[in-house]
C-alpha atoms as a PDB file:
ATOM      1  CA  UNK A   1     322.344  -8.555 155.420  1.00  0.00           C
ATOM      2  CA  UNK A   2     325.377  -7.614 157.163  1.00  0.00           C
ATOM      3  CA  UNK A   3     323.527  -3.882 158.143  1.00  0.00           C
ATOM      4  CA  UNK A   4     321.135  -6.280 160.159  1.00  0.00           C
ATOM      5  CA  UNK A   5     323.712  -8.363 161.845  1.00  0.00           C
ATOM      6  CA  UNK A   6     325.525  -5.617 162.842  1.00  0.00           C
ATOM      7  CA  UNK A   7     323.142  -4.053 164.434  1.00  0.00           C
ATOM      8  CA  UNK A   8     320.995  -6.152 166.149  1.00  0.00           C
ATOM      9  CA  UNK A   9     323.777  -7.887 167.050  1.00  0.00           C
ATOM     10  CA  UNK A  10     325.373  -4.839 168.440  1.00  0.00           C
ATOM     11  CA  UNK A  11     322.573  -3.789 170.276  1.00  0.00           C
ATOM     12  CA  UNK A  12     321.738  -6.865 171.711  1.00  0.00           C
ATOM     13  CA  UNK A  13     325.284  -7.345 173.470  1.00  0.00           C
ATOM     14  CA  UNK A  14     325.323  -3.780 174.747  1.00  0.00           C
ATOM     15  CA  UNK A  15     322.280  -3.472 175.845  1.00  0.00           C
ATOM     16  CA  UNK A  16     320.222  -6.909 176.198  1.00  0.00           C
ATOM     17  CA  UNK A  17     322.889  -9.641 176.782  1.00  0.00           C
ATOM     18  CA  UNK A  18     319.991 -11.656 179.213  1.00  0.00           C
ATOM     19  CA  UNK A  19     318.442 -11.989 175.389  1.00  0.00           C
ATOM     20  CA  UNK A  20     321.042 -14.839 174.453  1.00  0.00           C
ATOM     21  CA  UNK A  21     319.440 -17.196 177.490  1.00  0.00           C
ATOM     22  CA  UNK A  22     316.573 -15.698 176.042  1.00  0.00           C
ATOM     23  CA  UNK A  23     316.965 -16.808 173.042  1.00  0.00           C
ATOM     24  CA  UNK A  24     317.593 -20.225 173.576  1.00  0.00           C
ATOM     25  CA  UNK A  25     314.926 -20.997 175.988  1.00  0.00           C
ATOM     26  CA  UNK A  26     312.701 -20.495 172.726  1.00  0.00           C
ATOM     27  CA  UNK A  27     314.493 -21.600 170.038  1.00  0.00           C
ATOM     28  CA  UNK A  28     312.278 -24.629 168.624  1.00  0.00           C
ATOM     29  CA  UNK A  29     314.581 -27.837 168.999  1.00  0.00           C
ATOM     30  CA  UNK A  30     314.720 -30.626 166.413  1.00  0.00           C
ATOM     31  CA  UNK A  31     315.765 -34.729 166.916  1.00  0.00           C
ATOM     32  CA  UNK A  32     319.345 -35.001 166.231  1.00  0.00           C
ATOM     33  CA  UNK A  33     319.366 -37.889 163.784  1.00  0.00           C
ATOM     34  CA  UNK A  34     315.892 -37.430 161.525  1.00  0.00           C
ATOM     35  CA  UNK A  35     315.184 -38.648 158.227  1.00  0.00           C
ATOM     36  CA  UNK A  36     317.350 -40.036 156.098  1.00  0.00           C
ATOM     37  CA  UNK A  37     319.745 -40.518 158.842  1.00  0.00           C
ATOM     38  CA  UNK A  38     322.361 -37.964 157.585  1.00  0.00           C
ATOM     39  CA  UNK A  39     323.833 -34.776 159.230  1.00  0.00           C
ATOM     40  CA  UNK A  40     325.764 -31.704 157.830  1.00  0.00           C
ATOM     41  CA  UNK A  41     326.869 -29.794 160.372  1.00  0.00           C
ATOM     42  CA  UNK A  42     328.675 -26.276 159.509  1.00  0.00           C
ATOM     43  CA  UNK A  43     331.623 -25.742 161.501  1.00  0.00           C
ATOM     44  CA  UNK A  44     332.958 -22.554 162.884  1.00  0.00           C
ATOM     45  CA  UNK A  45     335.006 -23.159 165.648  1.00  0.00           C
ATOM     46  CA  UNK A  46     338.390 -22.609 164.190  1.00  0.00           C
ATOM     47  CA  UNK A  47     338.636 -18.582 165.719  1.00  0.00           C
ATOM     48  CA  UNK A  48     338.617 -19.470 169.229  1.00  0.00           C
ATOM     49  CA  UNK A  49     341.678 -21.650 169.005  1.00  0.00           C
ATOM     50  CA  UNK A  50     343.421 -19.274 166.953  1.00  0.00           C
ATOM     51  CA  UNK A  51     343.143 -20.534 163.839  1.00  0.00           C
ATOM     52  CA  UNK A  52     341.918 -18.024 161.188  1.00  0.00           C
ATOM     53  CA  UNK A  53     343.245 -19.012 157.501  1.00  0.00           C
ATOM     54  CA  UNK A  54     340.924 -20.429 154.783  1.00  0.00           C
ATOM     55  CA  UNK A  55     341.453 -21.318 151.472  1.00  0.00           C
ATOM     56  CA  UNK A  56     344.951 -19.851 151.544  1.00  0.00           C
ATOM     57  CA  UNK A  57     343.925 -16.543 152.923  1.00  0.00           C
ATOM     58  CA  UNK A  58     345.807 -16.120 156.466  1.00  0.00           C
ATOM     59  CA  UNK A  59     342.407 -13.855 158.199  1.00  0.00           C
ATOM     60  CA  UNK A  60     339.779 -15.493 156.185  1.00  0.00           C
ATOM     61  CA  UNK A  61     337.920 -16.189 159.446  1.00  0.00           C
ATOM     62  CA  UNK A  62     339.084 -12.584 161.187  1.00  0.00           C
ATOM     63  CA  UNK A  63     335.720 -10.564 160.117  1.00  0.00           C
ATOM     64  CA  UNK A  64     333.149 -11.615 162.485  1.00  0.00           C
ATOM     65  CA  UNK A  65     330.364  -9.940 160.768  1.00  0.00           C
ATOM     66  CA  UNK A  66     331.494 -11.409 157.452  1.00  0.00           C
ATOM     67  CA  UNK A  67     331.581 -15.329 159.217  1.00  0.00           C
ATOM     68  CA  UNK A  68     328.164 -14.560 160.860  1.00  0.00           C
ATOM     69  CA  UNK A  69     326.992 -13.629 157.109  1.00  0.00           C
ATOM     70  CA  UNK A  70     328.426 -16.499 155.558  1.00  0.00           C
ATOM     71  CA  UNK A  71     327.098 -19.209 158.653  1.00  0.00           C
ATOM     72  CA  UNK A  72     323.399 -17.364 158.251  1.00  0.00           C
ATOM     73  CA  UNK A  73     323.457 -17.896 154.431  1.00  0.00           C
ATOM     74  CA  UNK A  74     324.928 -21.863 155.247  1.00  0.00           C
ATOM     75  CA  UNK A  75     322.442 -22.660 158.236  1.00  0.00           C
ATOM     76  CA  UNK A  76     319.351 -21.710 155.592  1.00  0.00           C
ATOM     77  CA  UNK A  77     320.474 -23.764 152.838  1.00  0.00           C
ATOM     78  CA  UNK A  78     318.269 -26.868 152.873  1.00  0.00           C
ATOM     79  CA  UNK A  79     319.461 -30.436 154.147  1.00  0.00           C
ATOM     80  CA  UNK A  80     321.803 -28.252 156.763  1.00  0.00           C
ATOM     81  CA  UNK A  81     321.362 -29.756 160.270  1.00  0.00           C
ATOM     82  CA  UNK A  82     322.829 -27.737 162.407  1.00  0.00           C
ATOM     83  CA  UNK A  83     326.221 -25.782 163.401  1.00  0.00           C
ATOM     84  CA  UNK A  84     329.350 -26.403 165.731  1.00  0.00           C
ATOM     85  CA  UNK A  85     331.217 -23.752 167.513  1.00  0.00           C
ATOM     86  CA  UNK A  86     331.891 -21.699 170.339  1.00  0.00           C
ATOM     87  CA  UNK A  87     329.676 -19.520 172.317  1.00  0.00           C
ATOM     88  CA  UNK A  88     330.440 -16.431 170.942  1.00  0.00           C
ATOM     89  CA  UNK A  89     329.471 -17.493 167.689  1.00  0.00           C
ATOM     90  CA  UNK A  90     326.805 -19.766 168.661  1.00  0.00           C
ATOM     91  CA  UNK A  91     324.794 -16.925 171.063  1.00  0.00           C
ATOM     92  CA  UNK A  92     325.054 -14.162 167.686  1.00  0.00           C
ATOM     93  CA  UNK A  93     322.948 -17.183 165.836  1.00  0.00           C
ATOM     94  CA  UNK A  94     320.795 -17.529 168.306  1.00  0.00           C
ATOM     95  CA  UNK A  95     319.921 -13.473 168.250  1.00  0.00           C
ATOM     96  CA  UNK A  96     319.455 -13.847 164.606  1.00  0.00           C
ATOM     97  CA  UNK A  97     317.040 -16.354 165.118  1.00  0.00           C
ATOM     98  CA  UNK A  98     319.324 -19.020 162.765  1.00  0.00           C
ATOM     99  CA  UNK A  99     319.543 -21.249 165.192  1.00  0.00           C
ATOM    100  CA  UNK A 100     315.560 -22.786 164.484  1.00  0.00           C
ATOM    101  CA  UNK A 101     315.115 -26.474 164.319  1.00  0.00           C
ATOM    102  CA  UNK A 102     318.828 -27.108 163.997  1.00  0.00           C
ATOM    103  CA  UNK A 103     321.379 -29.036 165.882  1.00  0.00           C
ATOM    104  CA  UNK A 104     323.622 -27.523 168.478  1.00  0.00           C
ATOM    105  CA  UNK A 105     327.065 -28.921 168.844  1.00  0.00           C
ATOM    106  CA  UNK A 106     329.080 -26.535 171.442  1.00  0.00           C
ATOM    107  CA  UNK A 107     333.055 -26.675 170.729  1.00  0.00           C
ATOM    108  CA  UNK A 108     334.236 -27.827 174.769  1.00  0.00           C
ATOM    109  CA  UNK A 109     338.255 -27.383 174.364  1.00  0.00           C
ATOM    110  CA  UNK A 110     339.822 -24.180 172.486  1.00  0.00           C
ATOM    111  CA  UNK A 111     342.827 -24.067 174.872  1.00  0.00           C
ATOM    112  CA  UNK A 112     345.428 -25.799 172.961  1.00  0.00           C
ATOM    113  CA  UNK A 113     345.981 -22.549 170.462  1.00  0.00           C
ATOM    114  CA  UNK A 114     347.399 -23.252 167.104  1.00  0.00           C
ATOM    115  CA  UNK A 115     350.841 -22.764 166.864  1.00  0.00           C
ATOM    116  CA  UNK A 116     352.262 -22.289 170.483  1.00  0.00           C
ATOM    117  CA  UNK A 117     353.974 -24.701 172.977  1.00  0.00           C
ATOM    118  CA  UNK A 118     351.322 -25.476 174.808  1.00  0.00           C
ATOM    119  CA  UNK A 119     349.267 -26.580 171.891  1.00  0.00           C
ATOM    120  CA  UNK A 120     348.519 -30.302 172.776  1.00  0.00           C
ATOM    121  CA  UNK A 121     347.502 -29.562 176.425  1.00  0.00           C
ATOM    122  CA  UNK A 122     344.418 -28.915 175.050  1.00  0.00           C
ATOM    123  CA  UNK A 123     342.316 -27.042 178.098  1.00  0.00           C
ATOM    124  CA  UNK A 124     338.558 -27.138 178.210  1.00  0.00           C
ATOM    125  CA  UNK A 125     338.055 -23.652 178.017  1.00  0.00           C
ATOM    126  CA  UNK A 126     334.411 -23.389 176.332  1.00  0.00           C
ATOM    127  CA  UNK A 127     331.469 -25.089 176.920  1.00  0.00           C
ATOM    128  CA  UNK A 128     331.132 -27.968 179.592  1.00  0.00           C
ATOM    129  CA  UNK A 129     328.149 -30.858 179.714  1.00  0.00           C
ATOM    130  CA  UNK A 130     326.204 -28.942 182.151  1.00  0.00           C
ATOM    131  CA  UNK A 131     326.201 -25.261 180.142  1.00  0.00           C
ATOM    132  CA  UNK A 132     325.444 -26.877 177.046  1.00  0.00           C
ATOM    133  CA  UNK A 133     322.495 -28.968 178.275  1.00  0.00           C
ATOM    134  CA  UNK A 134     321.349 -25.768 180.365  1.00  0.00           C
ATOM    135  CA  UNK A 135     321.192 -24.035 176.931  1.00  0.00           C
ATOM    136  CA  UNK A 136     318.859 -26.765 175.411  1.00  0.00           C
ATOM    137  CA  UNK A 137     321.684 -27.681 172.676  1.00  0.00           C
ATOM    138  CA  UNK A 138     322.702 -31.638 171.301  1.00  0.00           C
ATOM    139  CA  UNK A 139     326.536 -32.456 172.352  1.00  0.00           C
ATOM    140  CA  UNK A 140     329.724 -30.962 172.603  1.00  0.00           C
ATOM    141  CA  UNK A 141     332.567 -31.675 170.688  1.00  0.00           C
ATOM    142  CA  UNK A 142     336.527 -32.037 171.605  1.00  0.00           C
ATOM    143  CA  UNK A 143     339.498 -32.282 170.237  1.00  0.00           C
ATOM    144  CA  UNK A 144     341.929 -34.632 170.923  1.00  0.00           C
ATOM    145  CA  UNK A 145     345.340 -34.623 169.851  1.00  0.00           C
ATOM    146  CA  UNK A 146     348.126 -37.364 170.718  1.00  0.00           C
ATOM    147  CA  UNK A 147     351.709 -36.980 170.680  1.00  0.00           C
ATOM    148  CA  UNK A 148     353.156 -40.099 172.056  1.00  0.00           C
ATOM    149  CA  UNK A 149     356.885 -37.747 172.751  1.00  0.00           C
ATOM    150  CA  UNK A 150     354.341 -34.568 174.766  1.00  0.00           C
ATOM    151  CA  UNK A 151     353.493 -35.203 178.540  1.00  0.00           C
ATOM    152  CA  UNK A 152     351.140 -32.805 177.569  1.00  0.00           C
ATOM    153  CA  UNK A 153     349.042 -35.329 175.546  1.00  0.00           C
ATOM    154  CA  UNK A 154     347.889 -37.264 178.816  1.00  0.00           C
ATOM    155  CA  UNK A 155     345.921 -34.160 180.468  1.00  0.00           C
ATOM    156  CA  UNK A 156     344.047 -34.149 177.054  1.00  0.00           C
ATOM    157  CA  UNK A 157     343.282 -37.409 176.946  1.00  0.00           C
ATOM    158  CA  UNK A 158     341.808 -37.275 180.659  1.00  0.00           C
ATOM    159  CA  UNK A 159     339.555 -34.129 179.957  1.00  0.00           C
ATOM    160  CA  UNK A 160     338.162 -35.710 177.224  1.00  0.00           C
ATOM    161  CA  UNK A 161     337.498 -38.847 179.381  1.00  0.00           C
ATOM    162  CA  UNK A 162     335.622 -37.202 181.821  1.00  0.00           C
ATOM    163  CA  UNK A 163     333.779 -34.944 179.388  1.00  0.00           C
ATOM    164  CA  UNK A 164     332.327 -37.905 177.577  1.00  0.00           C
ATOM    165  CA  UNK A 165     331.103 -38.815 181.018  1.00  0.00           C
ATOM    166  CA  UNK A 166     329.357 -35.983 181.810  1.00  0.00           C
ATOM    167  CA  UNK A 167     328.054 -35.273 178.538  1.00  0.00           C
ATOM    168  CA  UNK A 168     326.690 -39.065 178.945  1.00  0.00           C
ATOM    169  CA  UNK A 169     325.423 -38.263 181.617  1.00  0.00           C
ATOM    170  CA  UNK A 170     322.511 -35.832 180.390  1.00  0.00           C
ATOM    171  CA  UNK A 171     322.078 -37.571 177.080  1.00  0.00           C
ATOM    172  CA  UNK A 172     324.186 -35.376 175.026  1.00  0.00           C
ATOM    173  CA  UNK A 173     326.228 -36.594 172.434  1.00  0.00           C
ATOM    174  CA  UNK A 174     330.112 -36.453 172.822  1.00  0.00           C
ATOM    175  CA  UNK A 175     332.124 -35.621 169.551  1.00  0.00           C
ATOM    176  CA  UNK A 176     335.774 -36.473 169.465  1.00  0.00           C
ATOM    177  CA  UNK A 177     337.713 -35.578 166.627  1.00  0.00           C
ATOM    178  CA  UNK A 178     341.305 -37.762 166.825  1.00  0.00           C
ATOM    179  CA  UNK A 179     344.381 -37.833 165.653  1.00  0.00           C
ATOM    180  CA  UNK A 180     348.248 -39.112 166.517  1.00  0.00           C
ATOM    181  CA  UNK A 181     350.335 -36.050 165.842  1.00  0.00           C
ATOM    182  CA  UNK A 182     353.981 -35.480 165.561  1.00  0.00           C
ATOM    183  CA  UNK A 183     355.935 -31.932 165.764  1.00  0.00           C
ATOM    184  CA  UNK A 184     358.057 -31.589 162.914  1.00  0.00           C
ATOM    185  CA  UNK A 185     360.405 -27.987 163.786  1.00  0.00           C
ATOM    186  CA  UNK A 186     358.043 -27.240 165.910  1.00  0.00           C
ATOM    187  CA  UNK A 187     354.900 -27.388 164.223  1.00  0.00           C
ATOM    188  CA  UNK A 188     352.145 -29.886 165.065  1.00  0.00           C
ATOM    189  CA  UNK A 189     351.384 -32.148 161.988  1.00  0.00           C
ATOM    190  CA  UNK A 190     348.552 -34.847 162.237  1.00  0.00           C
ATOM    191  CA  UNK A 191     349.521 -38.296 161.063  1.00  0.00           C
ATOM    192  CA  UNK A 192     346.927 -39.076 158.445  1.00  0.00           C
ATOM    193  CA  UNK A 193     348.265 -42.890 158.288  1.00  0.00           C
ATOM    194  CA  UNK A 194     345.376 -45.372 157.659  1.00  0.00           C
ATOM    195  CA  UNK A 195     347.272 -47.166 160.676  1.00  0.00           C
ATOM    196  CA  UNK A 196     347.685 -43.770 162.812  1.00  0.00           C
ATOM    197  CA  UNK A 197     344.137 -42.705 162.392  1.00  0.00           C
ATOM    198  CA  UNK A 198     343.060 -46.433 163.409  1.00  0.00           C
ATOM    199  CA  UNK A 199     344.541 -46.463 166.717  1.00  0.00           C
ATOM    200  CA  UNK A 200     343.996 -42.917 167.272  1.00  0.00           C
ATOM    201  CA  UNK A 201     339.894 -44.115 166.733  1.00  0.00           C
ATOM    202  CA  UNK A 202     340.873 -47.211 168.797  1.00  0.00           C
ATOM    203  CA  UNK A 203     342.002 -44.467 171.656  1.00  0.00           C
ATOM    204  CA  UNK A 204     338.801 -42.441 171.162  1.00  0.00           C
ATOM    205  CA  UNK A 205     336.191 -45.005 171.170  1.00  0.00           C
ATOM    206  CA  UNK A 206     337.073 -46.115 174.845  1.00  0.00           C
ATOM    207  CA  UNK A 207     336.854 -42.956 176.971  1.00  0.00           C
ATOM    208  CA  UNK A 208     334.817 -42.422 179.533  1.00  0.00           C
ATOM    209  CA  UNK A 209     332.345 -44.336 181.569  1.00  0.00           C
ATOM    210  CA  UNK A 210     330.364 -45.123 178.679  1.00  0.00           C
ATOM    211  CA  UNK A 211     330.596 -44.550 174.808  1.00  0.00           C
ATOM    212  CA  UNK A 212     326.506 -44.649 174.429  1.00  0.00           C
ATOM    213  CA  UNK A 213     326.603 -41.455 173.343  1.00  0.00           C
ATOM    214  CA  UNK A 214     329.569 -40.757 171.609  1.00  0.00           C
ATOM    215  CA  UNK A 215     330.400 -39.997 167.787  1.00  0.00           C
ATOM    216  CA  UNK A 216     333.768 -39.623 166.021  1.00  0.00           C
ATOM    217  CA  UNK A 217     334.343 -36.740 163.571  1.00  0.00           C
ATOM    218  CA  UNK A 218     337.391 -38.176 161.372  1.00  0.00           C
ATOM    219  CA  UNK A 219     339.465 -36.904 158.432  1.00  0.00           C
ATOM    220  CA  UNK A 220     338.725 -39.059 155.147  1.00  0.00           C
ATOM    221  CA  UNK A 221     341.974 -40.939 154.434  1.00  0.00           C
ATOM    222  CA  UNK A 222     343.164 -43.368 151.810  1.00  0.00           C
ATOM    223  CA  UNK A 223     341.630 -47.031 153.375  1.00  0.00           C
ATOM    224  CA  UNK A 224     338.785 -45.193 155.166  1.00  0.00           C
ATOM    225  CA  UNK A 225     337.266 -49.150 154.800  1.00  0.00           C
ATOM    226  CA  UNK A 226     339.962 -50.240 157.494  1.00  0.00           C
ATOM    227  CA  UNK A 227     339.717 -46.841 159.617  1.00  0.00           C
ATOM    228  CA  UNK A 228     335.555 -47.807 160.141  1.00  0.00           C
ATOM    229  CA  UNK A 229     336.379 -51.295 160.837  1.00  0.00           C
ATOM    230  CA  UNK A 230     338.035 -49.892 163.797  1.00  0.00           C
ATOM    231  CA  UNK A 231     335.008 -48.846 165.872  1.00  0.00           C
ATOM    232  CA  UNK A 232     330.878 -49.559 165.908  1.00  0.00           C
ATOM    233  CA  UNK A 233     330.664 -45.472 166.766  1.00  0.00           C
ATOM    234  CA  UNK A 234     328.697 -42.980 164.781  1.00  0.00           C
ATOM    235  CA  UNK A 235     331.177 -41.180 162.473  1.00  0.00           C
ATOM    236  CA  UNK A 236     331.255 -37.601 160.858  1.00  0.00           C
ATOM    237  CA  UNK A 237     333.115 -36.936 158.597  1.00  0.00           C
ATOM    238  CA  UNK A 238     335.886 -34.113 158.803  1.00  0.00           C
ATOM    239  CA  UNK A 239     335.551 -31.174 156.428  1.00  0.00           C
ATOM    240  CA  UNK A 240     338.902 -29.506 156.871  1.00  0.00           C
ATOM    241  CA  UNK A 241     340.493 -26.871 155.009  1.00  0.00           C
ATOM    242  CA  UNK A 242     340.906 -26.893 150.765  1.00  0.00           C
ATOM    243  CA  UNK A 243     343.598 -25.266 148.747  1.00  0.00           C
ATOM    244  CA  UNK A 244     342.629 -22.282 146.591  1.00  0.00           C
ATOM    245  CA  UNK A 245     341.638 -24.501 143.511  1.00  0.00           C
ATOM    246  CA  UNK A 246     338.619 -26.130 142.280  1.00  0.00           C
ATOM    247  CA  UNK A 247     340.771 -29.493 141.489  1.00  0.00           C
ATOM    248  CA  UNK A 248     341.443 -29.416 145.689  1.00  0.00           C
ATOM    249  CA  UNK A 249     337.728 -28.318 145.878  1.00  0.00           C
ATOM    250  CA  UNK A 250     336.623 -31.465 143.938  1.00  0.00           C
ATOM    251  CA  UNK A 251     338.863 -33.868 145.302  1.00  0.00           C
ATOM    252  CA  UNK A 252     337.217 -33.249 148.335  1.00  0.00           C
ATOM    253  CA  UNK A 253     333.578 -33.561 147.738  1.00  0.00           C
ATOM    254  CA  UNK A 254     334.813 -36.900 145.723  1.00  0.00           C
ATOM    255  CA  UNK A 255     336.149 -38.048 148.867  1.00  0.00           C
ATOM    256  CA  UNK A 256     333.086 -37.367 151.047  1.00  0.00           C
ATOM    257  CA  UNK A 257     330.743 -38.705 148.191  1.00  0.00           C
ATOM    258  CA  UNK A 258     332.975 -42.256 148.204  1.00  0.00           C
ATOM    259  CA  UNK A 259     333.221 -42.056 152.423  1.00  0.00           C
ATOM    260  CA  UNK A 260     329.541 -41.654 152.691  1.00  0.00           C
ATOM    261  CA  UNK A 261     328.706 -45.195 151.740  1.00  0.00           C
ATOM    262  CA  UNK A 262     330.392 -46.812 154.400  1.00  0.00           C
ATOM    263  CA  UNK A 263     327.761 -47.988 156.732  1.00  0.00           C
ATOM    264  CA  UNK A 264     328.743 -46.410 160.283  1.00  0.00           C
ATOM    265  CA  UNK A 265     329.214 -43.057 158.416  1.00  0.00           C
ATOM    266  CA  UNK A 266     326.021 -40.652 159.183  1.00  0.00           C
ATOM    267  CA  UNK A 267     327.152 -36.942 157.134  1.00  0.00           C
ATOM    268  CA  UNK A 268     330.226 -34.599 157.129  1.00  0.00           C
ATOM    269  CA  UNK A 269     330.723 -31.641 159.288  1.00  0.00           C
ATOM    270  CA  UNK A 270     332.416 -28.724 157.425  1.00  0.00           C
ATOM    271  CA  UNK A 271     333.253 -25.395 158.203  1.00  0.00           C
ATOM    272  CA  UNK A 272     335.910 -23.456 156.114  1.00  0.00           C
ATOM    273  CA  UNK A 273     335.566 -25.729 152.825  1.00  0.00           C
ATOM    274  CA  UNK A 274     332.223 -24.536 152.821  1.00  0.00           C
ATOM    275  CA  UNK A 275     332.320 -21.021 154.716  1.00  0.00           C
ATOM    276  CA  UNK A 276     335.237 -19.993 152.038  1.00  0.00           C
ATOM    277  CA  UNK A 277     335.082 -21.571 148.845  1.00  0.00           C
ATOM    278  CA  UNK A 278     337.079 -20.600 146.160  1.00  0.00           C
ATOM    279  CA  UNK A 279     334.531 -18.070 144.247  1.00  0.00           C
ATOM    280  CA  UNK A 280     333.038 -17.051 147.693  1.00  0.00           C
ATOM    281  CA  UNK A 281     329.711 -18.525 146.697  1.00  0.00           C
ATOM    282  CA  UNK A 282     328.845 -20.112 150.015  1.00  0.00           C
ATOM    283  CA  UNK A 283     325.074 -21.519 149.190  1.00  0.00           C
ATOM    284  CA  UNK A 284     326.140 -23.202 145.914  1.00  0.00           C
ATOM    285  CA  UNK A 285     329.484 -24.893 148.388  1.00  0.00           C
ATOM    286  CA  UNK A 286     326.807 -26.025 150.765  1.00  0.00           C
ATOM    287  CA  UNK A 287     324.371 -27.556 148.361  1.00  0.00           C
ATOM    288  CA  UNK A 288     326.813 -29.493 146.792  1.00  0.00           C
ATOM    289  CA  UNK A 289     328.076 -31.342 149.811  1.00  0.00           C
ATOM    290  CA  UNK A 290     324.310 -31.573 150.962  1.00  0.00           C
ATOM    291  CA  UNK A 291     324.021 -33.683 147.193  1.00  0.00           C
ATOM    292  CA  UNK A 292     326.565 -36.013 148.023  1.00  0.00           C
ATOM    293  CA  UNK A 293     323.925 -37.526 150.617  1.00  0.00           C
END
């Protein structure tokens, strides 16, 4: 498989890159919410803000050709919905015709690379609402991270306010994943508090001019039953990373199994949990979280 991806791929960008507009001008679209009301979306932003360890393996994520492998197996499993990332990885699916009757989510802000300074100010540097509704996809998603002792926090949080807006504004849905944060020597660390992820949901659910069209992608905490109280919004739940055992590997999927009855909860969105499990079997990964639903 990875002969084929390489080389149409390959060809494509040197020769054909007007194919990627192409491409998704075609590509058959699907609703965003069919039956039974459930979504698994695969995840494979994490590159583009400098983030490239998985399952305790520092470049896990640094092959290209071995992540466009792994998302093609993924997006053909059945009961997968559809794929979040950048445009670099999102315009190789569409050349490889993956991209069929699934959902569309474009990753908006990659700016705030992992590990530096300037982390938390957070700068839309992908998609935007217009691009991604020129391009026939479903929503964008964002990232926003709030550090009540970083200035830098405030920009954020107004760039995400005005992309839920315009994302609004052409019926796309708006994704925020939230947190409160802290630096500890240096480092960013999300607070995973039931009480910091409530008001960090209670800070999400209000931006923009409307929150019609707006979804929360959350990390499954102790007392998720108080986080959901917190907001009427759409949630997905966050995948996240897994140590390199199968006792992390099935704590997780216990979580999502237990998170998934809550009522405003509508499916999981999971990249490297999935991408690079343990044994490196990526379609038995998938279908397991697509069992939980």
């Amino acid at each position: 498989m990875r002969d084929r991806i390489s080389r149409e791929i390959a060809e494509i960008r040197a020769y054909r890159p007007e194919a990627i507009a192409e491409a998704a001008a075609r590509r058959r679209r699907r609703p965003l919410l069919g039956y039974p009301g459930r979504l698994m979306i695969i995840a494979a932003d994490h590159p583009a803000r400098a983030s490239l360890a998985a399952s305790g393996r520092p470049m896990a994520m640094a092959n290209r050709w071995d992540l466009l492998e792994r998302l093609v197996v993924a997006l053909a499993r059945p009961g997968v919905d559809g794929v979040l990332a950048t445009a670099d990885i999102i315009e190789d699916l569409l050349v490889l015709g993956a991209l069929e009757d699934k959902v569309v989510i474009g990753s908006m802000n990659r700016g705030g690379l992992a590990g530096t300074r300037f982390e938390l100010d957070d700068r839309f540097t992908g998609y935007d609402a217009d691009s991604l509704a020129a391009m026939g996809f479903d929503g964008g998603k964002m990232l926003l991270r709030i550090d009540p002792d970083d200035q830098a926090s405030v920009r954020t949080i107004a760039a995400c306010a005005g992309a839920v807006t315009d994302l609004a504004g052409h019926r796309l849905m708006a994704m925020i994943e939230p947190f409160l944060c802290t630096r500890v020597e240096g480092r960013v660390h999300n607070n995973l508090s039931v009480d910091a992820v409530i008001t960090a949901v209670a800070v999400a659910s209000g931006l923009g001019a409307t929150s019609a069209y707006t979804w929360l992608k959350l990390p499954v905490v102790d007392g998720m039953e108080q986080v959901l109280e917190a907001s009427t919004l759409p949630v997905l739940l966050l995948g996240g990373d897994t140590a390199d055992t199968e006792d992390a590997a099935g704590e997780t999927y216990a979580r999502w199994r237990k998170a998934l009855e809550l009522p405003t909860v509508r499916g999981i969105v999971a990249g490297r949990a999935l991408l690079y499990p343990r044994d490196d079997d990526v379609a038995d990964a998938v279908d397991r979280a697509v069992r939980l639903g």
